[in-house]
C-alpha atoms as a PDB file:
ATOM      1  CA  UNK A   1     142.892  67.433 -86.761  1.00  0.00           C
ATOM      2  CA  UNK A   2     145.283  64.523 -87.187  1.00  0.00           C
ATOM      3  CA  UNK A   3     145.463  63.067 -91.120  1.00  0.00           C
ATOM      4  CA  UNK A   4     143.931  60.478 -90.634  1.00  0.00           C
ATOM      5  CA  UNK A   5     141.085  61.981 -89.021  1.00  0.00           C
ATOM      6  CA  UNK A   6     140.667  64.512 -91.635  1.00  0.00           C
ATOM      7  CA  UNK A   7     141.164  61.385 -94.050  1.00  0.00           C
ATOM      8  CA  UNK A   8     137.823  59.682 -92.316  1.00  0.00           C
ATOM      9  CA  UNK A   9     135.973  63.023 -92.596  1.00  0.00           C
ATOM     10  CA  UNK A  10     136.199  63.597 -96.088  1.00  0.00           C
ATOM     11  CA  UNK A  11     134.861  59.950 -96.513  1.00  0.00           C
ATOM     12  CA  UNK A  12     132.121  60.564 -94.291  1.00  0.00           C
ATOM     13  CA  UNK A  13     131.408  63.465 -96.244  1.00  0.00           C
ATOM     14  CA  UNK A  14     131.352  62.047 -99.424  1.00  0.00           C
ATOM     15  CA  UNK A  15     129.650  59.524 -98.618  1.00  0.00           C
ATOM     16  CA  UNK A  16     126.722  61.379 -97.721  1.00  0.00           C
ATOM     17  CA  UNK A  17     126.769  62.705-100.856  1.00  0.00           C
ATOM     18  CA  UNK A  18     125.232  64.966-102.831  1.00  0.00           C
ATOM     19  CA  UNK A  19     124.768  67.677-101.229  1.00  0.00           C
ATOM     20  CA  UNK A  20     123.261  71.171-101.322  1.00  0.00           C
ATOM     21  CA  UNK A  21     124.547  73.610 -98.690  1.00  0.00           C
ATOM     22  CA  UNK A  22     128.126  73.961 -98.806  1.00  0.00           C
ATOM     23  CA  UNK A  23     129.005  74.353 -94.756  1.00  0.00           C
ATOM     24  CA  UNK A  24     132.474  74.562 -93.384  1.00  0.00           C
ATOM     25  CA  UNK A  25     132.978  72.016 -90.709  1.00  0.00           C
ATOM     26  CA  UNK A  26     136.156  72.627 -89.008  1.00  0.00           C
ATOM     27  CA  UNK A  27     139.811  73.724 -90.402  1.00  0.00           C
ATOM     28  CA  UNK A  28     139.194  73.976 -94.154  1.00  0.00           C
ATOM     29  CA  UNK A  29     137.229  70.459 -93.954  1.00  0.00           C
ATOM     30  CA  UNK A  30     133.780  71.804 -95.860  1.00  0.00           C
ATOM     31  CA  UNK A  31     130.511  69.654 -97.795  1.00  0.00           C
ATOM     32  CA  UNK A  32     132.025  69.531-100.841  1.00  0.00           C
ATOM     33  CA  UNK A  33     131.988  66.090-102.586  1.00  0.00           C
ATOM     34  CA  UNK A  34     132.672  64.863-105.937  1.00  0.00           C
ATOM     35  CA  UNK A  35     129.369  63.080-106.498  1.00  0.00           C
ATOM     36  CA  UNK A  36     126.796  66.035-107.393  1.00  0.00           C
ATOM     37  CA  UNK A  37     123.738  63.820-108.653  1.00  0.00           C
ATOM     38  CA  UNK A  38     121.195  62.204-106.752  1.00  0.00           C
ATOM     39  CA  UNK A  39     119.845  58.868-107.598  1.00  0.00           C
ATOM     40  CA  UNK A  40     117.731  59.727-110.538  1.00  0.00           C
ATOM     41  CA  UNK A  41     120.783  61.381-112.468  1.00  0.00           C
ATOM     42  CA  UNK A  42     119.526  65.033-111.513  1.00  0.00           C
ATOM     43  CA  UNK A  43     122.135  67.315-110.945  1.00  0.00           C
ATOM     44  CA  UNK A  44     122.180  69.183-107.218  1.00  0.00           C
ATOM     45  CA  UNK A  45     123.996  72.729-107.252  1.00  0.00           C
ATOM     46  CA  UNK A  46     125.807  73.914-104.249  1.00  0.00           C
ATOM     47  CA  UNK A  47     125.185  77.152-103.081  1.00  0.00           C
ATOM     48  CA  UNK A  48     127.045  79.130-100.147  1.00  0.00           C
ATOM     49  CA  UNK A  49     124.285  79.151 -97.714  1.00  0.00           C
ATOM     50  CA  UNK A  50     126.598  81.457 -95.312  1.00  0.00           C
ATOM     51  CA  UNK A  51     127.270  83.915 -97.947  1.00  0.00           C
ATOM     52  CA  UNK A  52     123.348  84.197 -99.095  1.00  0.00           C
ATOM     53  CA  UNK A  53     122.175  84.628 -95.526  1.00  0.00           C
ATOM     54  CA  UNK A  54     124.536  87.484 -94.495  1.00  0.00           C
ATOM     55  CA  UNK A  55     123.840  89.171 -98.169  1.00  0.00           C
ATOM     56  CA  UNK A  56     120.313  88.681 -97.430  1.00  0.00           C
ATOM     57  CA  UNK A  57     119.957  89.648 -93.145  1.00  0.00           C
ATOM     58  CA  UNK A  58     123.101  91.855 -93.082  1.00  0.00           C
ATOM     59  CA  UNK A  59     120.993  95.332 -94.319  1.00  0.00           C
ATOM     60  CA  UNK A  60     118.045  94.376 -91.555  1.00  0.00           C
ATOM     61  CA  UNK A  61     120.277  92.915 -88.859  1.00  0.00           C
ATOM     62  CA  UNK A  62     123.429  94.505 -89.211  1.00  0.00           C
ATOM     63  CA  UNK A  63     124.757  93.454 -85.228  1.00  0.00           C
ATOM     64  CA  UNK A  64     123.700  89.517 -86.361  1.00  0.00           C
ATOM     65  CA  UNK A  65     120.887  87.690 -85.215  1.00  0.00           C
ATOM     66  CA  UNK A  66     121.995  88.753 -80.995  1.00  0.00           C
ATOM     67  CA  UNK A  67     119.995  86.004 -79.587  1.00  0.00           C
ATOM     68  CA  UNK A  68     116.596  85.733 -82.013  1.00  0.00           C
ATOM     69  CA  UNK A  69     115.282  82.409 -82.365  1.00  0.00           C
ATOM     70  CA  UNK A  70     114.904  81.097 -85.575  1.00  0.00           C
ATOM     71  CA  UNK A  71     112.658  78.568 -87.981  1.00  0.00           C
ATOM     72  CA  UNK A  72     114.442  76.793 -91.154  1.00  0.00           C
ATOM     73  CA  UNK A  73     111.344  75.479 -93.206  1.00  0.00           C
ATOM     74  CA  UNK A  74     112.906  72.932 -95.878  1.00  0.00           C
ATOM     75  CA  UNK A  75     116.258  73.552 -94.328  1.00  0.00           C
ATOM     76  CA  UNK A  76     117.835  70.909 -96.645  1.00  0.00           C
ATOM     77  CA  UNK A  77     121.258  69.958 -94.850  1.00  0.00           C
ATOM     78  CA  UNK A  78     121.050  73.147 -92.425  1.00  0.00           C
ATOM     79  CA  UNK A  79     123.052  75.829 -94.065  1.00  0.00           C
ATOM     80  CA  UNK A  80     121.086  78.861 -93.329  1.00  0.00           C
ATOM     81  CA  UNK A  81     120.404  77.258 -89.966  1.00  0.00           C
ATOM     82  CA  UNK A  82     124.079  77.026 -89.112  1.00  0.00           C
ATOM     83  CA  UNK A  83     124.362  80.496 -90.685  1.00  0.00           C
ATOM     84  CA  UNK A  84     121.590  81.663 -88.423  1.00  0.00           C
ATOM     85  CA  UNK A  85     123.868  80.341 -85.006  1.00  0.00           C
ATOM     86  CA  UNK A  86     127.019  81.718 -86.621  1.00  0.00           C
ATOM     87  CA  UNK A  87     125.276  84.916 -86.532  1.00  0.00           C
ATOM     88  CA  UNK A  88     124.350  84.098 -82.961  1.00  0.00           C
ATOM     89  CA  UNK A  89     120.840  82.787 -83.232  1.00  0.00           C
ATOM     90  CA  UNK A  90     119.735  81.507 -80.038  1.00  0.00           C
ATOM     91  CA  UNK A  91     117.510  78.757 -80.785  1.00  0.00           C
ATOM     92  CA  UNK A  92     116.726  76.947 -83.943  1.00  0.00           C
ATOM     93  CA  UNK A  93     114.684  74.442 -85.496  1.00  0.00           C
ATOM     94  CA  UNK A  94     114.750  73.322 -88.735  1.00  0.00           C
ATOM     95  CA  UNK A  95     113.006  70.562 -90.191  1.00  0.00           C
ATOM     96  CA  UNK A  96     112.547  68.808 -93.639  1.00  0.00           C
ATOM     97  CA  UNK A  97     110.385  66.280 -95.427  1.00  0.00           C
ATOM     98  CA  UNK A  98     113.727  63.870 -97.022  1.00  0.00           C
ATOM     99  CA  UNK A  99     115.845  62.117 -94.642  1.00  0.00           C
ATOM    100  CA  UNK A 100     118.207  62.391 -96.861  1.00  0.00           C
ATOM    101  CA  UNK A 101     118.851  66.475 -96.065  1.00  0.00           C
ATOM    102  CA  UNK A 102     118.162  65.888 -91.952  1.00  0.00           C
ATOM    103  CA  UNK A 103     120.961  63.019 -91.993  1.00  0.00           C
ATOM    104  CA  UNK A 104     123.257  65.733 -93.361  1.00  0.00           C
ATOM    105  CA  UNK A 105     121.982  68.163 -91.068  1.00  0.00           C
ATOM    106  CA  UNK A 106     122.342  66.188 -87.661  1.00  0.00           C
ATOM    107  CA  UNK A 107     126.302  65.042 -89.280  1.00  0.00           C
ATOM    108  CA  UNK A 108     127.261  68.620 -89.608  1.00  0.00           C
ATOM    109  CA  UNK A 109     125.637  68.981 -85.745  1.00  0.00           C
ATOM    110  CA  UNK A 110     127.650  66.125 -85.033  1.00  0.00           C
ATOM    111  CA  UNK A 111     130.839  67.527 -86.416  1.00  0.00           C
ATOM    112  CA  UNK A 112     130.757  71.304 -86.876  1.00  0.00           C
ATOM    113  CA  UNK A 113     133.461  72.468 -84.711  1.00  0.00           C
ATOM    114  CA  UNK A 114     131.558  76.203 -84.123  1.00  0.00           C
ATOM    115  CA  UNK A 115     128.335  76.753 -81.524  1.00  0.00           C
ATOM    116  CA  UNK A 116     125.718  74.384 -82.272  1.00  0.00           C
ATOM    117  CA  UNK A 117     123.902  74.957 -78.479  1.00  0.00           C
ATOM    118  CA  UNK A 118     120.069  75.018 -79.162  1.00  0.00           C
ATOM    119  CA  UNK A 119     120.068  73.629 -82.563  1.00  0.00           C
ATOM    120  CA  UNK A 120     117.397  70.723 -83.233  1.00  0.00           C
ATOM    121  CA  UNK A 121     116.497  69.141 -87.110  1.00  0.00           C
ATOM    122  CA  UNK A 122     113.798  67.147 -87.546  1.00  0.00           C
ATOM    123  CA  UNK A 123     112.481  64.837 -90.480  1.00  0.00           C
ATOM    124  CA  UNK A 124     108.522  66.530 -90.917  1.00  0.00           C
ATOM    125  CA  UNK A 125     106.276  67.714 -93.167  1.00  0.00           C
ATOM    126  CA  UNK A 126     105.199  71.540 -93.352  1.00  0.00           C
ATOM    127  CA  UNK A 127     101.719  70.409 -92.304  1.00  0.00           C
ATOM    128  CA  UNK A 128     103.510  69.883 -88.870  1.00  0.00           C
ATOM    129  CA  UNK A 129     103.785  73.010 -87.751  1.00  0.00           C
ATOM    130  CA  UNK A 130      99.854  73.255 -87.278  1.00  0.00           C
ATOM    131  CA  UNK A 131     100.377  70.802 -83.773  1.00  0.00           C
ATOM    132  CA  UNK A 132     103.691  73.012 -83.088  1.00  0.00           C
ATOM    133  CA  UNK A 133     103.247  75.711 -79.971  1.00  0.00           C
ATOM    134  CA  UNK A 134     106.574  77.725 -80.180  1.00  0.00           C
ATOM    135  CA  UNK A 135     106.934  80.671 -82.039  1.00  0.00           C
ATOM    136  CA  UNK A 136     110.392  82.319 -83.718  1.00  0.00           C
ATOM    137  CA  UNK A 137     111.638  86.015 -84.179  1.00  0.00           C
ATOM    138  CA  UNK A 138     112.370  85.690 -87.654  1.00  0.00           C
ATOM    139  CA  UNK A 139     111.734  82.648 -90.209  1.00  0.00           C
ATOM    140  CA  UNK A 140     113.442  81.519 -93.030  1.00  0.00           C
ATOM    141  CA  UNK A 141     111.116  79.706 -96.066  1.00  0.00           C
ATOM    142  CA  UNK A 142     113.962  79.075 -98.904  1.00  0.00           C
ATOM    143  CA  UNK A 143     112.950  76.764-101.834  1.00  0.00           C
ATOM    144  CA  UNK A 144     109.448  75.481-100.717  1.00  0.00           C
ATOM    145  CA  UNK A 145     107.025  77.900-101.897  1.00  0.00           C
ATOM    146  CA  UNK A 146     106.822  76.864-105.419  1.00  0.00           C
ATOM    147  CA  UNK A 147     107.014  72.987-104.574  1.00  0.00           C
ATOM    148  CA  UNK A 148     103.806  73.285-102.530  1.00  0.00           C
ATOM    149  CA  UNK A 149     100.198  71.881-103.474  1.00  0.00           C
ATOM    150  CA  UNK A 150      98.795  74.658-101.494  1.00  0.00           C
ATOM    151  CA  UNK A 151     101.415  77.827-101.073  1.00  0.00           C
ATOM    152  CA  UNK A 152      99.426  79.964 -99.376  1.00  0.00           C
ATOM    153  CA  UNK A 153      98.272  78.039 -96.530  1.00  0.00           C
ATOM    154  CA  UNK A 154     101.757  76.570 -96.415  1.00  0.00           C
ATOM    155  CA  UNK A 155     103.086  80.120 -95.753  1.00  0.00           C
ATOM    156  CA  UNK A 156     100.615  80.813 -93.027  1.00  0.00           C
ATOM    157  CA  UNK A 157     101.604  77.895 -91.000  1.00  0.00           C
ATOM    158  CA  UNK A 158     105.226  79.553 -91.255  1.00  0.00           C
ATOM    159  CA  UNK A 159     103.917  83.206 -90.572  1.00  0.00           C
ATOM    160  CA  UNK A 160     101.324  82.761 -87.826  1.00  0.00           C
ATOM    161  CA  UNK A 161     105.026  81.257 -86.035  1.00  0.00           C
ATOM    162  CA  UNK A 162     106.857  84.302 -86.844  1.00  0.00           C
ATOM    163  CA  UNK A 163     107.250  87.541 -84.544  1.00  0.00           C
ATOM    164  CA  UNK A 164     109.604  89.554 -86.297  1.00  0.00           C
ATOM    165  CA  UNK A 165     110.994  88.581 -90.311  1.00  0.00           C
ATOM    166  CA  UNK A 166     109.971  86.252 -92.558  1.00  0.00           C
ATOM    167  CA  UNK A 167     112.181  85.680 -95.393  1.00  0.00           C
ATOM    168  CA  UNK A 168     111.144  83.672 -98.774  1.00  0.00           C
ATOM    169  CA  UNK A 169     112.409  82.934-101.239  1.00  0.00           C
ATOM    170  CA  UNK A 170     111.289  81.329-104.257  1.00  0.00           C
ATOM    171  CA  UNK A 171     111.214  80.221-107.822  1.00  0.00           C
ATOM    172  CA  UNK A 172     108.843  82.574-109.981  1.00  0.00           C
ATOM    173  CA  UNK A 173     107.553  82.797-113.813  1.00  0.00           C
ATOM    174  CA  UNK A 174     110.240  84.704-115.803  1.00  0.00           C
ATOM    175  CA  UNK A 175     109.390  88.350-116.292  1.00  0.00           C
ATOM    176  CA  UNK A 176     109.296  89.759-120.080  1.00  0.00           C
ATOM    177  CA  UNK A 177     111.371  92.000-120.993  1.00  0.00           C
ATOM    178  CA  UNK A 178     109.186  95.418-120.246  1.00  0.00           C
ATOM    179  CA  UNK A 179     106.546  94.092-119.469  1.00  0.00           C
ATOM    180  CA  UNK A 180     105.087  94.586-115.708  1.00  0.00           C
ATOM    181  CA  UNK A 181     104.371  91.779-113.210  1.00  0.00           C
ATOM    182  CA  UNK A 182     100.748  90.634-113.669  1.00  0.00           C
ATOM    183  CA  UNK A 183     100.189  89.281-109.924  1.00  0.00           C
ATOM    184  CA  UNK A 184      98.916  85.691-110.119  1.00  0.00           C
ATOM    185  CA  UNK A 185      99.932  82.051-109.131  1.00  0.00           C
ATOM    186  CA  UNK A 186     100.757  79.423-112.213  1.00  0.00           C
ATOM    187  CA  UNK A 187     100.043  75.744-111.849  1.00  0.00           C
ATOM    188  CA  UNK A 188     102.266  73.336-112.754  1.00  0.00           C
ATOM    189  CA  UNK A 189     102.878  69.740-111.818  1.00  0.00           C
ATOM    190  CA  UNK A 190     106.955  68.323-110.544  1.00  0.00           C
ATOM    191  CA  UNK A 191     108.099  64.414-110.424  1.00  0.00           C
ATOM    192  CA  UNK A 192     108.661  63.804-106.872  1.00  0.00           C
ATOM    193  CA  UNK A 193     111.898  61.575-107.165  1.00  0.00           C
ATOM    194  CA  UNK A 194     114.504  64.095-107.595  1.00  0.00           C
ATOM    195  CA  UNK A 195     116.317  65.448-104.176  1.00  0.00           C
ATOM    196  CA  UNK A 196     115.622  68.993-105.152  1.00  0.00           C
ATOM    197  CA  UNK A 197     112.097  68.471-106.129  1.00  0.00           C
ATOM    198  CA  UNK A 198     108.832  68.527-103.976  1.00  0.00           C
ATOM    199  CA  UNK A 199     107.050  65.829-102.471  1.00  0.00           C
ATOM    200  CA  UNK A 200     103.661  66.280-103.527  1.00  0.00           C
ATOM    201  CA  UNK A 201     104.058  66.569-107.679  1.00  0.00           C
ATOM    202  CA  UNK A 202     100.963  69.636-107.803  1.00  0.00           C
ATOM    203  CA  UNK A 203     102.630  73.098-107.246  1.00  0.00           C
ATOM    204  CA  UNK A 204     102.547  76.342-108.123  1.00  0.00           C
ATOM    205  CA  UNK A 205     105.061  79.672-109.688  1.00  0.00           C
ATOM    206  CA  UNK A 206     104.394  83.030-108.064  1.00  0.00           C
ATOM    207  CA  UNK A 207     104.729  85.981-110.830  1.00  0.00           C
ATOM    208  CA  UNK A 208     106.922  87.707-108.563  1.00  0.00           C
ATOM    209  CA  UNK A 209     107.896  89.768-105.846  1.00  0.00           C
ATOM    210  CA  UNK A 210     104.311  91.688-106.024  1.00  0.00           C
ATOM    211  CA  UNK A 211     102.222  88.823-105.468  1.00  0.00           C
ATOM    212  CA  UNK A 212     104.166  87.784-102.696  1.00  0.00           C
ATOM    213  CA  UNK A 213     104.014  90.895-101.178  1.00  0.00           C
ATOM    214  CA  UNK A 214     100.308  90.932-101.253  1.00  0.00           C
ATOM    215  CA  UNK A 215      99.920  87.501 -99.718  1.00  0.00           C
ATOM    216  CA  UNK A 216     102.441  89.036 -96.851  1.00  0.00           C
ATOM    217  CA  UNK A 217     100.704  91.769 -96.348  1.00  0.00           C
ATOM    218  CA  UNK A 218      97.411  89.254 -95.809  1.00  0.00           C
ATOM    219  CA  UNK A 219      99.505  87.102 -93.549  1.00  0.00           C
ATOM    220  CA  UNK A 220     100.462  90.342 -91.137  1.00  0.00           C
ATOM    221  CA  UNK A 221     103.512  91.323 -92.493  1.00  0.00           C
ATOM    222  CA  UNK A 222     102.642  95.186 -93.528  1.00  0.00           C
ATOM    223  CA  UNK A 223     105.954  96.202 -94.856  1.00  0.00           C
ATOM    224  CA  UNK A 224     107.893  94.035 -97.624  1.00  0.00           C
ATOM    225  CA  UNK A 225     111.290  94.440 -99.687  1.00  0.00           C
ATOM    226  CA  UNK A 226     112.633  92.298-102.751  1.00  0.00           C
ATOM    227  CA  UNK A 227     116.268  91.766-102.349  1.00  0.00           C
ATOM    228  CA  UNK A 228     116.670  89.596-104.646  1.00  0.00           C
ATOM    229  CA  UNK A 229     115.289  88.962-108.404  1.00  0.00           C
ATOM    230  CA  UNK A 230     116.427  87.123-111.201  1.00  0.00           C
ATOM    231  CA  UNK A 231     114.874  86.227-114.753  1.00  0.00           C
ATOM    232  CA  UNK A 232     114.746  83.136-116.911  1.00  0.00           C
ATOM    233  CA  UNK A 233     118.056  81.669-116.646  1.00  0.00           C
ATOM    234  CA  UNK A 234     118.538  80.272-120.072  1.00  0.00           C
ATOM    235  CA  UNK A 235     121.756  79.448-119.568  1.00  0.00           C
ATOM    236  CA  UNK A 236     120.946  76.016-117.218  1.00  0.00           C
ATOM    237  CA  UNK A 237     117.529  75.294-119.049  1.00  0.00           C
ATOM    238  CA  UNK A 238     115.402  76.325-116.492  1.00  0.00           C
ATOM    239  CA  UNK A 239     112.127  77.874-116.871  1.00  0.00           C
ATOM    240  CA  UNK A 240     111.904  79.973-114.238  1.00  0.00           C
ATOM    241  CA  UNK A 241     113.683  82.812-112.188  1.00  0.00           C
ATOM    242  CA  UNK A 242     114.182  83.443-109.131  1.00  0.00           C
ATOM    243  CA  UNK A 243     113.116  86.059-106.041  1.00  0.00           C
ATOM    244  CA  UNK A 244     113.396  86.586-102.342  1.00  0.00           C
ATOM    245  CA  UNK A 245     110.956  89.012-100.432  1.00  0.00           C
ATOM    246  CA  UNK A 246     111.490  89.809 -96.999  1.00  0.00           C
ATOM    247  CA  UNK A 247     108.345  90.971 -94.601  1.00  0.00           C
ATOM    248  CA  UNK A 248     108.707  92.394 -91.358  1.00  0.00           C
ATOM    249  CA  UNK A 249     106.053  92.590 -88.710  1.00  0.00           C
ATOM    250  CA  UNK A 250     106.577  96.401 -87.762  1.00  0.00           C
ATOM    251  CA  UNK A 251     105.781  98.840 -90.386  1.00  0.00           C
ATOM    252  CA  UNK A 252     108.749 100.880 -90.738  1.00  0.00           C
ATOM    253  CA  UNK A 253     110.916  98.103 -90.000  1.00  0.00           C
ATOM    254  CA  UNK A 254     112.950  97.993 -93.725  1.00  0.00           C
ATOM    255  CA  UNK A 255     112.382 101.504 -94.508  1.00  0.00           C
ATOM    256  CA  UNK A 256     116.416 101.597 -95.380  1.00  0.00           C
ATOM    257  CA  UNK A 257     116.339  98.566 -97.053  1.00  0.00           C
ATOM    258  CA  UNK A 258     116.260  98.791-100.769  1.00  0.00           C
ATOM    259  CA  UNK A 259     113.768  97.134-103.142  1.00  0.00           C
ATOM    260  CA  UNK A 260     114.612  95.739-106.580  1.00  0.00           C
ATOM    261  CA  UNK A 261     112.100  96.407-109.144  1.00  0.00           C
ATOM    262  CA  UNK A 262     113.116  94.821-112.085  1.00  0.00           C
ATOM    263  CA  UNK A 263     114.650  91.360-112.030  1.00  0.00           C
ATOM    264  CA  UNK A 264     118.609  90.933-112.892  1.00  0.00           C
ATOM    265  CA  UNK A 265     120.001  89.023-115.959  1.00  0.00           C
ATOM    266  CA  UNK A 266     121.324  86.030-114.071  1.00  0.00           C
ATOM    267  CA  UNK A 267     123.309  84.630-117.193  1.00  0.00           C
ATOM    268  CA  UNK A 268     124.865  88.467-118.199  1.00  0.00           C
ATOM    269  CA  UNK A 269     125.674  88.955-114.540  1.00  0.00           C
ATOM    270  CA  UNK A 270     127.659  85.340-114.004  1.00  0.00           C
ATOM    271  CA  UNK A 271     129.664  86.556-118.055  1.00  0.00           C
ATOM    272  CA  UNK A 272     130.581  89.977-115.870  1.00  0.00           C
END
């Protein structure tokens, strides 16, 4: 890539700004941008979505995804999508409510220098996937549980689509120290202006990775692992923690998977 091309990129890039998913592009050209606010002043982290998918597929799918076809439900920008095809995902479709996220996700199509063959993003609402016929081998439902009005029947739209894995991952009540997970769902209410907010204001916190194995188990998904849990991170203000739950459609399936049972310190682990 000439200078001046690399030059334009960057501009693009930042332009487009902020941004979520940090995605390389091509060379060392990545979605990293000064600008890390969105119009309302609210801050938007970026995570690695490459790093958090192989952490997070790599003890279930060691050999990659070797063809599977896969469904991003609020895929933001398209990290764990492109993270998906990296793996070598044959198909994929992700879709998300903001324009905002699917303009970044159909640039990075545009300009990712790796395999995008098969790879569609669309601007849609959850809802949407009641009218939509295909199905996928494993699904990935990052950061939308806990912004819906109704979670549940959110989820099943996702898991009556899903033949194999279904990973989500959500936002949750923080756990007392000690003190076991009472299984429930807490209502709470969001603004609807902020990038990394929902669309719909009423929503609702899981208690954690039992409840959401429950509601998996209802949806078909017999066995379940938590492979990641975090509590209250005090450090950023938040209210909440955080945990991801994968469900497979074979029983047996994650039987050398481990399972967290009590959530992580987030705060003591980023001091270590």
């Amino acid at each position: 890539m000439t200078s001046e091309a690399y030059k334009d990129l960057a501009q693009k890039i930042e332009a487009m700004a902020p941004w979520h998913h940090n995605i390389l592009l091509r060379g060392d050209v990545r979605t990293i941008a000064e600008q890390k606010a969105d119009a309302t002043g609210a801050n938007v982290t970026q995570v690695d979505a490459d790093a958090s998918f192989k952490k997070a597929t790599g003890p279930i799918l060691p050999n990659g995804m070797e063809g599977r076809s896969f469904l991003d439900c609020a895929c933001n920008c398209g990290g764990y999508s492109f993270a998906a095809k990296s793996a070598g995902a044959g198909d994929v479709y992700g879709f998300d409510v903001r324009d905002h996220w699917i303009d970044q996700a159909k640039f990075v199509l545009e300009h990712r220098e790796a395999d995008c063959s098969g790879m569609v993003f669309e601007v849609a609402d959850l809802s949407a996937l009641a009218s939509h016929e295909e199905s996928y081998d494993v699904t990935w439902f990052s950061g939308i549980f806990y912004h819906l009005p109704d979670p549940i029947a959110g989820l099943k739209l996702a898991a009556d689509r899903t033949n194999e894995l279904l990973f989500l991952n959500t936002a949750c009540m923080p756990l007392a120290p000690g003190k076991p997970e009472v299984p429930s769902l807490q209502y709470k209410t969001e603004g609807t202006e902020q990038l990394m907010s929902g669309v719909y204001g009423p929503s609702w916190l899981p208690s954690g990775p039992i409840v959401l194995k429950e509601i998996l188990g209802w949806l078909g998904f017999p066995e379940a692992r938590t492979y990641m849990w975090v509590e209250r991170n005090q450090q950023s203000g938040r209210r909440s923690g955080r945990v991801a739950v994968v469900g497979a459609r074979e029983a047996g399936r994650l039987d050398n998977m481990d399972d967290i049972a009590r959530p992580t310190d987030l705060d003591s682990r980023r001091r270590t």
